[in-house]
Protein backbone atom coordinates (compact mmCIF):
# COMPACT_ATOMS: atom_id res chain seq x y z
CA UNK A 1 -66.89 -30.45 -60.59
CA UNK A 2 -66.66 -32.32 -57.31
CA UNK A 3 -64.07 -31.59 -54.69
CA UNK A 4 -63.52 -35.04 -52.84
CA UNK A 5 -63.59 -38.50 -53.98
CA UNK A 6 -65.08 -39.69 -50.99
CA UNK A 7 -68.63 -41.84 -50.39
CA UNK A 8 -70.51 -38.41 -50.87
CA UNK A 9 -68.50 -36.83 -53.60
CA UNK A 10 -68.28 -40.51 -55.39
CA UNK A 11 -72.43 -40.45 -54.88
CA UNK A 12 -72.49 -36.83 -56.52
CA UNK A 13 -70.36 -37.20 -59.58
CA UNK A 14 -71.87 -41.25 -60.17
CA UNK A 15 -75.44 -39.06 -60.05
CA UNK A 16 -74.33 -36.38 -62.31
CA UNK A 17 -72.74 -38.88 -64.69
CA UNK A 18 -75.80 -40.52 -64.93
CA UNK A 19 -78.11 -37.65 -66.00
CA UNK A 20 -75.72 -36.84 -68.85
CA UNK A 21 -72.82 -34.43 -67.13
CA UNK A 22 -69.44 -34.24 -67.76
CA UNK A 23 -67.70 -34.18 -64.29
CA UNK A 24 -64.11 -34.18 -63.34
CA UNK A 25 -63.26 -35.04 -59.38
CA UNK A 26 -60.54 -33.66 -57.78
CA UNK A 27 -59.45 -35.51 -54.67
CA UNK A 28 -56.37 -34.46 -51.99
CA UNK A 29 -55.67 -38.14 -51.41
CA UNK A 30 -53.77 -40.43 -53.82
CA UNK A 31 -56.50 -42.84 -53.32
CA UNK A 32 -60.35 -43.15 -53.54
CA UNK A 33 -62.52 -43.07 -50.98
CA UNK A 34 -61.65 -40.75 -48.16
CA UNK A 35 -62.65 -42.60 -44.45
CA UNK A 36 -63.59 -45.30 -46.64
CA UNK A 37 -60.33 -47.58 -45.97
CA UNK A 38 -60.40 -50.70 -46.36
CA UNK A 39 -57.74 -53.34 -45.30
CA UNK A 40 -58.04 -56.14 -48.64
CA UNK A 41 -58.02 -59.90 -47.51
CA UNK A 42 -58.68 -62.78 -49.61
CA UNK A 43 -61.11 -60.94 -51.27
CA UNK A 44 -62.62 -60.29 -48.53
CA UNK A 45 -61.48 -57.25 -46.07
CA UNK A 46 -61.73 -55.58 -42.52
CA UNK A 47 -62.44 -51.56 -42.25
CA UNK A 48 -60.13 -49.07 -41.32
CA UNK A 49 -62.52 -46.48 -41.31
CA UNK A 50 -66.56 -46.21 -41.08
CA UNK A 51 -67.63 -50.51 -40.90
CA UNK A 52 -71.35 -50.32 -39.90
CA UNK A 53 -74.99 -50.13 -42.00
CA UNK A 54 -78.37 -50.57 -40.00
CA UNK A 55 -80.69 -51.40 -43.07
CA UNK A 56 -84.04 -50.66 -41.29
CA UNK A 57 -83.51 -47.42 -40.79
CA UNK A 58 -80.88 -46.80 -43.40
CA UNK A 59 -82.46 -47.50 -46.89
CA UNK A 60 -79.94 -44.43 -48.98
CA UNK A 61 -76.90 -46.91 -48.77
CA UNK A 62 -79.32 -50.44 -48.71
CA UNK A 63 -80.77 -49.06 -51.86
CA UNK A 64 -77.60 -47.97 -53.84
CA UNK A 65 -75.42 -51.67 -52.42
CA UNK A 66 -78.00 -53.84 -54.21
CA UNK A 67 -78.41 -51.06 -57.46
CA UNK A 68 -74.62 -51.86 -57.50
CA UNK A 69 -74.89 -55.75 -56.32
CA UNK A 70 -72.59 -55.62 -53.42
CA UNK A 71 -73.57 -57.80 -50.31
CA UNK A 72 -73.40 -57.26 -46.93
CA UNK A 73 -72.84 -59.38 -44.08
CA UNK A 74 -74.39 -59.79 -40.35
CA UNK A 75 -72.31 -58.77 -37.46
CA UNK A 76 -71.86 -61.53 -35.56
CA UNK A 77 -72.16 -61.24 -31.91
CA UNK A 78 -72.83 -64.53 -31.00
CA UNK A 79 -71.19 -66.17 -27.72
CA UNK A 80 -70.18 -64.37 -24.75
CA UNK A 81 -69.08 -60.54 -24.11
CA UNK A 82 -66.51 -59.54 -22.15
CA UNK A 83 -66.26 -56.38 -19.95
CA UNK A 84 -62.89 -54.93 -18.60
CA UNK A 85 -62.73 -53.09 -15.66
CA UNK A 86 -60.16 -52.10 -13.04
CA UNK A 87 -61.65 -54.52 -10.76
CA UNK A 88 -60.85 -57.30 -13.54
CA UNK A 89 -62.17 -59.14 -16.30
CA UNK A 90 -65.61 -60.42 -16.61
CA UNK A 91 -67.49 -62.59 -19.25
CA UNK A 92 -71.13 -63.58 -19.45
CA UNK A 93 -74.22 -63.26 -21.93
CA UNK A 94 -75.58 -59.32 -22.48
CA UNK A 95 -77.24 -57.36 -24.57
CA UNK A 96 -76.21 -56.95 -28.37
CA UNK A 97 -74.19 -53.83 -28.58
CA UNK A 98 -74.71 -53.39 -32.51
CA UNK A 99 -78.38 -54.83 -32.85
CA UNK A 100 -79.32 -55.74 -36.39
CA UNK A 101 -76.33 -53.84 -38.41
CA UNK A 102 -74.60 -55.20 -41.35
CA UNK A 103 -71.20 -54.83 -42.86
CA UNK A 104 -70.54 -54.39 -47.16
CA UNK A 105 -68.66 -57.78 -47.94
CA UNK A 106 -65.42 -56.62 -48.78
CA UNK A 107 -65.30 -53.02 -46.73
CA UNK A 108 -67.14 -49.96 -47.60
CA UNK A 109 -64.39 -49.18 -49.52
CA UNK A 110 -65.43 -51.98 -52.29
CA UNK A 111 -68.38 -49.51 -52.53
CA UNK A 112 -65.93 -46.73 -53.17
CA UNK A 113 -64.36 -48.77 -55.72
CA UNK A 114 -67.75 -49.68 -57.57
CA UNK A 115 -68.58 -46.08 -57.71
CA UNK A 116 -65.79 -44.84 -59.47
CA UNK A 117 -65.69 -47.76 -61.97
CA UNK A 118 -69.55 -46.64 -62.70
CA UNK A 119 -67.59 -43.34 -64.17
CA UNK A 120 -65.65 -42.15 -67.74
CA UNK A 121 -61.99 -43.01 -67.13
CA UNK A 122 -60.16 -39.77 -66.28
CA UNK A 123 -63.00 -38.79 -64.22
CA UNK A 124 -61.51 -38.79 -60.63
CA UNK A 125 -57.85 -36.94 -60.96
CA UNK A 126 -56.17 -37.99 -57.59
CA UNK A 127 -53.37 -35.85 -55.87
CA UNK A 128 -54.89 -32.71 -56.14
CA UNK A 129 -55.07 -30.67 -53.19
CA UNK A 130 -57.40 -27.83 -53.60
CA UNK A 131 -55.94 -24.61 -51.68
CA UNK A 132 -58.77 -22.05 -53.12
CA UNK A 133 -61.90 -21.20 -54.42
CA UNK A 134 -63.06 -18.26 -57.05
CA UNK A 135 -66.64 -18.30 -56.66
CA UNK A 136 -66.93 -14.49 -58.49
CA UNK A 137 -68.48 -15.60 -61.59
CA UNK A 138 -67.91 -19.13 -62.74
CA UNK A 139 -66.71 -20.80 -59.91
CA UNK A 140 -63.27 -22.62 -59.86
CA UNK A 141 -60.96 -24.62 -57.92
CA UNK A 142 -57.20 -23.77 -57.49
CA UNK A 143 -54.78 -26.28 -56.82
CA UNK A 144 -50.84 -26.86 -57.40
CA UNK A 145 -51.16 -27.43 -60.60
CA UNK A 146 -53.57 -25.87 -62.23
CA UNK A 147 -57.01 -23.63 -61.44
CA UNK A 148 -59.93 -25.69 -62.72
CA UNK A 149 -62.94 -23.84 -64.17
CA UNK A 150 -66.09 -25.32 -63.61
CA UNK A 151 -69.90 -24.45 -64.05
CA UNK A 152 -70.91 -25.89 -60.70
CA UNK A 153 -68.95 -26.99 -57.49
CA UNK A 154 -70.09 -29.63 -54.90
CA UNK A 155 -67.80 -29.72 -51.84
CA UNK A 156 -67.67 -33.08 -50.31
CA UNK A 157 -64.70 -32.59 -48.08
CA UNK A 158 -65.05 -32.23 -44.17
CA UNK A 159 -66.49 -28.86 -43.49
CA UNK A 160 -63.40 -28.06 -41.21
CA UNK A 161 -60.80 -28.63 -44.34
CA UNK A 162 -62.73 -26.68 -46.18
CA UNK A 163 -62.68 -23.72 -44.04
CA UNK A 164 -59.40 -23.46 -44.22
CA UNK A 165 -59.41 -22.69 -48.23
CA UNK A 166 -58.85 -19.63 -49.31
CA UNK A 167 -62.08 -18.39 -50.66
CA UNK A 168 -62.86 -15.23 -53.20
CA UNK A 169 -64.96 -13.64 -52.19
CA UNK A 170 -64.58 -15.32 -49.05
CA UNK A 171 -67.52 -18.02 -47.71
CA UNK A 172 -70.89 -16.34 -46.20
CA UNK A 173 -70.45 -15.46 -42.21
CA UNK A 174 -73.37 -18.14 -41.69
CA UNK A 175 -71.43 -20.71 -44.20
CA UNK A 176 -67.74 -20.12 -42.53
CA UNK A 177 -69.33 -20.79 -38.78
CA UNK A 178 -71.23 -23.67 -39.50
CA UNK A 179 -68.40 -25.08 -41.72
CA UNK A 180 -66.15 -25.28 -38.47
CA UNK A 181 -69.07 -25.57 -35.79
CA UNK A 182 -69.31 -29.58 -35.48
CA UNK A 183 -65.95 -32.07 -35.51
CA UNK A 184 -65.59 -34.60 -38.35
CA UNK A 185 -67.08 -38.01 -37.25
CA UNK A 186 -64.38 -40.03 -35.85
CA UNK A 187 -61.72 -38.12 -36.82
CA UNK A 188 -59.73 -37.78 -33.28
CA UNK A 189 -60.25 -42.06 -33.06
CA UNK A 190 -57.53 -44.36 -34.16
CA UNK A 191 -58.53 -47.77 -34.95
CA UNK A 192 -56.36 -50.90 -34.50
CA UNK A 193 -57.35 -54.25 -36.72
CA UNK A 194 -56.03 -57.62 -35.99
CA UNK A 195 -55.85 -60.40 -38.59
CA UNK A 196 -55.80 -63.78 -37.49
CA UNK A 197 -55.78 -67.07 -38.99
CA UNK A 198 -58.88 -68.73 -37.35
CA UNK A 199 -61.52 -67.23 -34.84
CA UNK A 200 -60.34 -68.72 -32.00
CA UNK A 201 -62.32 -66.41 -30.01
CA UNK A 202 -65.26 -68.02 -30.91
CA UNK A 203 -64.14 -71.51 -30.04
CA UNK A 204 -64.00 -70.06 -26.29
CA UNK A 205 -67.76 -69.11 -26.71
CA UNK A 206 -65.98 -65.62 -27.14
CA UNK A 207 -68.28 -63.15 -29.08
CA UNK A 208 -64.71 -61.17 -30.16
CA UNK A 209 -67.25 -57.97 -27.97
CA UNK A 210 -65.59 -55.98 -25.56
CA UNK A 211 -65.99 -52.97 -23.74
CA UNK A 212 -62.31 -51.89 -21.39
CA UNK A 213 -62.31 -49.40 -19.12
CA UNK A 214 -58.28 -49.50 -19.01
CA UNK A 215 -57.46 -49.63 -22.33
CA UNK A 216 -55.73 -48.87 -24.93
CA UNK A 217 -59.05 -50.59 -26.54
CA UNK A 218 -61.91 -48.81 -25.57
CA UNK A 219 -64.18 -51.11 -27.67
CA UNK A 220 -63.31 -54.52 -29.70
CA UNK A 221 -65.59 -55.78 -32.10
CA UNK A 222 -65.48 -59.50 -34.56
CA UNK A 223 -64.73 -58.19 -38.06
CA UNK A 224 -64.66 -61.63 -39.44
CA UNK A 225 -65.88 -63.00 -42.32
CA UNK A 226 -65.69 -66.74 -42.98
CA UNK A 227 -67.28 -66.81 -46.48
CA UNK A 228 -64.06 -65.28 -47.52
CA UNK A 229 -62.15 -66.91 -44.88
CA UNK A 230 -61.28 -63.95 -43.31
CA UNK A 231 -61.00 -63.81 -39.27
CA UNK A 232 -60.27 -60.67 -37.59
CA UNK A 233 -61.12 -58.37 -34.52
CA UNK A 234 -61.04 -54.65 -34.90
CA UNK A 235 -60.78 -52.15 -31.55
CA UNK A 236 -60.76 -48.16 -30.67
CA UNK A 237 -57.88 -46.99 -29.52
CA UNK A 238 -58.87 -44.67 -26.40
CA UNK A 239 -57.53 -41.68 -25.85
CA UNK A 240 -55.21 -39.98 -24.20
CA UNK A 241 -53.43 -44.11 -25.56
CA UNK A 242 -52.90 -42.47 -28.81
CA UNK A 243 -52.46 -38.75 -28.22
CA UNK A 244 -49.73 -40.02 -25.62
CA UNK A 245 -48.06 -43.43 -27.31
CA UNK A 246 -46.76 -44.33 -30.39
CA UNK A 247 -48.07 -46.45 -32.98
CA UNK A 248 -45.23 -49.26 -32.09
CA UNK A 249 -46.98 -49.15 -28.47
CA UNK A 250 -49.98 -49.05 -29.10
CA UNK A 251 -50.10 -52.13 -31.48
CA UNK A 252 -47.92 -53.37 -28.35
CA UNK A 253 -50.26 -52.90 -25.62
CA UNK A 254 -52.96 -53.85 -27.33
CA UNK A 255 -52.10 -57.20 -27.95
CA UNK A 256 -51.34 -57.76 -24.18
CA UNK A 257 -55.07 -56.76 -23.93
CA UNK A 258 -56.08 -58.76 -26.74
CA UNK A 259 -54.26 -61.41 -25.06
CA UNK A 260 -56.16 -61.08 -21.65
CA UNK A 261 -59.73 -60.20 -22.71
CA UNK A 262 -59.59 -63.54 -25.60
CA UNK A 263 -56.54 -65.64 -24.37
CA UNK A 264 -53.12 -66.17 -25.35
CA UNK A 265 -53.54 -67.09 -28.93
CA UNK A 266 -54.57 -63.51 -29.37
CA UNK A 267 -50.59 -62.77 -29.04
CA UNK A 268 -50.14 -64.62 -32.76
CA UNK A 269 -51.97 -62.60 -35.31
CA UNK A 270 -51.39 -62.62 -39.28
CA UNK A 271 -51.23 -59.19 -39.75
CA UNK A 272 -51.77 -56.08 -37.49
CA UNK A 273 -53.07 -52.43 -38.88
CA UNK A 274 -53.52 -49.52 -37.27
CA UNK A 275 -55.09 -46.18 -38.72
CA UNK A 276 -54.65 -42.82 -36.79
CA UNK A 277 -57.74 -40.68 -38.19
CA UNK A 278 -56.59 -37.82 -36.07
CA UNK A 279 -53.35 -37.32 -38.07
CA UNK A 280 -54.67 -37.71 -41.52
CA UNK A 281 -54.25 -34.28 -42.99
CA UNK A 282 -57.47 -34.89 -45.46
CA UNK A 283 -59.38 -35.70 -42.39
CA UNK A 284 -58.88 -33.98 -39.09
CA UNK A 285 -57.62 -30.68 -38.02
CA UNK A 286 -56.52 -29.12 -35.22
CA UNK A 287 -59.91 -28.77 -33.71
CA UNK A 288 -60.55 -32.66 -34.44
CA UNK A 289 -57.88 -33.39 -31.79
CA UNK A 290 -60.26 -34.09 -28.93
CA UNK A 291 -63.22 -36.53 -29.36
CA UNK A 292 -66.54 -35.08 -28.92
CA UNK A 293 -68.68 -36.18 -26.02
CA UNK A 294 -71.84 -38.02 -27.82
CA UNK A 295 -72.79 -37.80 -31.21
CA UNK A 296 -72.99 -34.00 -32.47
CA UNK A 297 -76.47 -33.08 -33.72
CA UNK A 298 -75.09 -32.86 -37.19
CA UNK A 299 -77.11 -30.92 -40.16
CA UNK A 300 -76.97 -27.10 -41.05
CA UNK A 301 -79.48 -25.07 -42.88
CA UNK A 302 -76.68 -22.95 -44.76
CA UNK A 303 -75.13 -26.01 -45.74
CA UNK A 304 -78.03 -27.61 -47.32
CA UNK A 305 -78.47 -24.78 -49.90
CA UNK A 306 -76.52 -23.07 -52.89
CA UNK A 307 -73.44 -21.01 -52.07
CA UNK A 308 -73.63 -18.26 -54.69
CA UNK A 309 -76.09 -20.45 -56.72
CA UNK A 310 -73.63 -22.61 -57.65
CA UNK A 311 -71.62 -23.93 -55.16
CA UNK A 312 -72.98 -27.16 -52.71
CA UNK A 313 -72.11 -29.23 -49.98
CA UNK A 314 -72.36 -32.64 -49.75
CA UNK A 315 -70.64 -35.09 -47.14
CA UNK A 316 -71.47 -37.05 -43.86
CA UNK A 317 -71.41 -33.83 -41.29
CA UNK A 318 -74.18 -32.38 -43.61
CA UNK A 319 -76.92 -34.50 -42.68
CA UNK A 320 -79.13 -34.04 -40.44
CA UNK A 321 -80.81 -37.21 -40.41
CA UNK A 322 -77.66 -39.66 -40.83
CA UNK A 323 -74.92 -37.19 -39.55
CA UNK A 324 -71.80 -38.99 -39.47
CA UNK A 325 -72.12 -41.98 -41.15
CA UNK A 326 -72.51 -44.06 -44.29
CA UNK A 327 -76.05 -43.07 -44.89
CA UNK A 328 -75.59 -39.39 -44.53
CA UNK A 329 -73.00 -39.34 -47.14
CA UNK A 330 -75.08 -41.33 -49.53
CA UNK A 331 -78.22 -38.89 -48.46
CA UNK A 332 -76.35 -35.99 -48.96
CA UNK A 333 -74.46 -36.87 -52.20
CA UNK A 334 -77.62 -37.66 -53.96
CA UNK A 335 -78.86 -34.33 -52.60
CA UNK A 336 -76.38 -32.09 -54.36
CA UNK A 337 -76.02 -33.76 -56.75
CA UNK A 338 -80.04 -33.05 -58.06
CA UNK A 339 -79.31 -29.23 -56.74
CA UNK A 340 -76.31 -28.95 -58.95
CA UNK A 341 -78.21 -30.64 -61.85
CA UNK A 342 -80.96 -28.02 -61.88
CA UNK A 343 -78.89 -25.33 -61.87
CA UNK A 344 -76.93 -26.67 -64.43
CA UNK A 345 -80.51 -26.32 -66.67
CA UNK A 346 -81.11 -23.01 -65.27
């Protein structure tokens, strides 16, 4: 059994499938794919959630797009940046921010998507919140509607959810601290995408880059792409913006910034998202609230191994190599998932 139907948990049961399993997923959400969101345009689509891949040093998630023949797509960051201070507004040629990452044509969550399709129909049952674990004996899952037996358990949920479980006979002291020790990647960020219907940015010798040091985008990025004839810029909301504002303000003031870092046809957009990660119950809790300073040094020992010899962990904050992102999801789901096969055999 897998507890999340997120990249990792999607990686796990695809795995398990594969050598012969029968696995059910049970997933909190009523859709796939966990910070995998995807906005859908003209078959093509922006990201909601994680948007990045660096291939060279990345090969988990490079390796499993081609097995599963999705393509990705350069970011473009040609043309000018643009950096916002309190001092004003200033444009000129400098360094590329994202160096030689790619994007999954169609949003990581096509990836999602292509995962579950890879499994038995019935597989992934959505809307089911687990609340507890019995891990005396057989392990099992408890949630409103029923208590699912099991003969092994991978956990792909953020650690911090999962601490909050109620757990028989109650996680190991080292498991329970290092389960709440780091903050879910991006889970206090809100990000705001902007559809338009041409990159007009780019006809201004505009990258779509920007860094503001007033706000409420903290960072604006080009999310376009015009194979699908999709045009789009994507930005971080900064905090306190979002912790203070409401979503009908934010979208608001961002546009007036929009409007002064790109020009006034930034006022005119197509369509206009915006995705609060910090009050997604799945996601954050309490103790996501406040962004972290850096990126944590993600990765614990007692979260690499067995739980009771049958119980594993798989999920972004695992890794240690990749913690946080795409790759450490992928890493770690493939990780459990050969754990929980062997002792399956044992």
């Amino acid at each position: 059994m897998v507890l999340g139907a997120g990249l990792a948990g999607l990686v796990a049961a695809r795995h398990l499938h594969l050598a012969g399993h029968s696995i059910k997923v049970l997933e909190a959400r009523n859709r796939i794919g966990g910070r995998a969101l995807t906005m859908s345009l003209n078959g093509g689509g922006i990201d909601l959630g994680p948007a990045w891949i660096w291939p060279a040093y990345q090969p988990n998630v490079i390796a499993l797009l081609t097995e599963l023949g999705l393509e990705t797509l350069p970011q473009d960051e040609t043309g000018d940046f643009v950096l916002e201070t309190e001092n004003g507004i200033r444009r000129g040629t400098f360094p590329k921010r994202y160096t030689d990452a790619v994007r999954i044509r169609g949003g990581v969550q096509a990836l999602a998507h292509r995962l579950a399709a890879a499994l038995p129909k019935d597989t992934i049952l959505l809307s089911e919140e687990v609340s507890a674990l019995d891990l005396q004996g057989r392990p099992r899952a408890i949630t409103a509607t029923r208590a699912w037996d099991a003969n092994v358990i991978i956990c792909a949920v953020p650690g911090r959810i999962a601490a909050k479980w109620d757990v028989n006979p109650g996680w190991p002291a080292v498991v329970a601290q290092d389960l709440v020790r780091w903050p879910t990647w991006m889970a206090a960020h809100a990000k705001l995408v902007v559809q338009y219907d041409r990159p007009f940015w780019r006809d201004a010798g505009l990258s779509g880059g920007a860094v503001s040091h007033m706000g409420p985008l903290v960072e604006v990025a080009d999310q376009s792409d015009p194979t699908t004839g999709v045009f789009g810029l994507f930005g971080f909301v900064g905090i306190p913006f979002h912790t203070r504002s409401g979503q009908a303000e934010i979208v608001r003031h961002s546009l007036t910034q929009l409007v002064r870092l790109f020009g006034p046809d930034a006022a005119h957009p197509i369509r206009v998202e915006l995705m609060d990660w910090a009050a997604e119950p799945f996601t954050a809790t309490a103790m996501d609230q406040t962004a972290p300073h850096g990126h944590p040094s993600y990765g614990a020992p007692s979260l690499s191994g067995p739980v009771d010899g049958r119980l594993f962990f798989a999920g972004a904050e695992v890794s240690k190599t990749h913690g946080g992102l795409i790759e450490g999801a992928i890493e770690t789901g493939e990780r459990a998932a050969m754990l929980a096969a062997r002792a399956l055999v044992s």
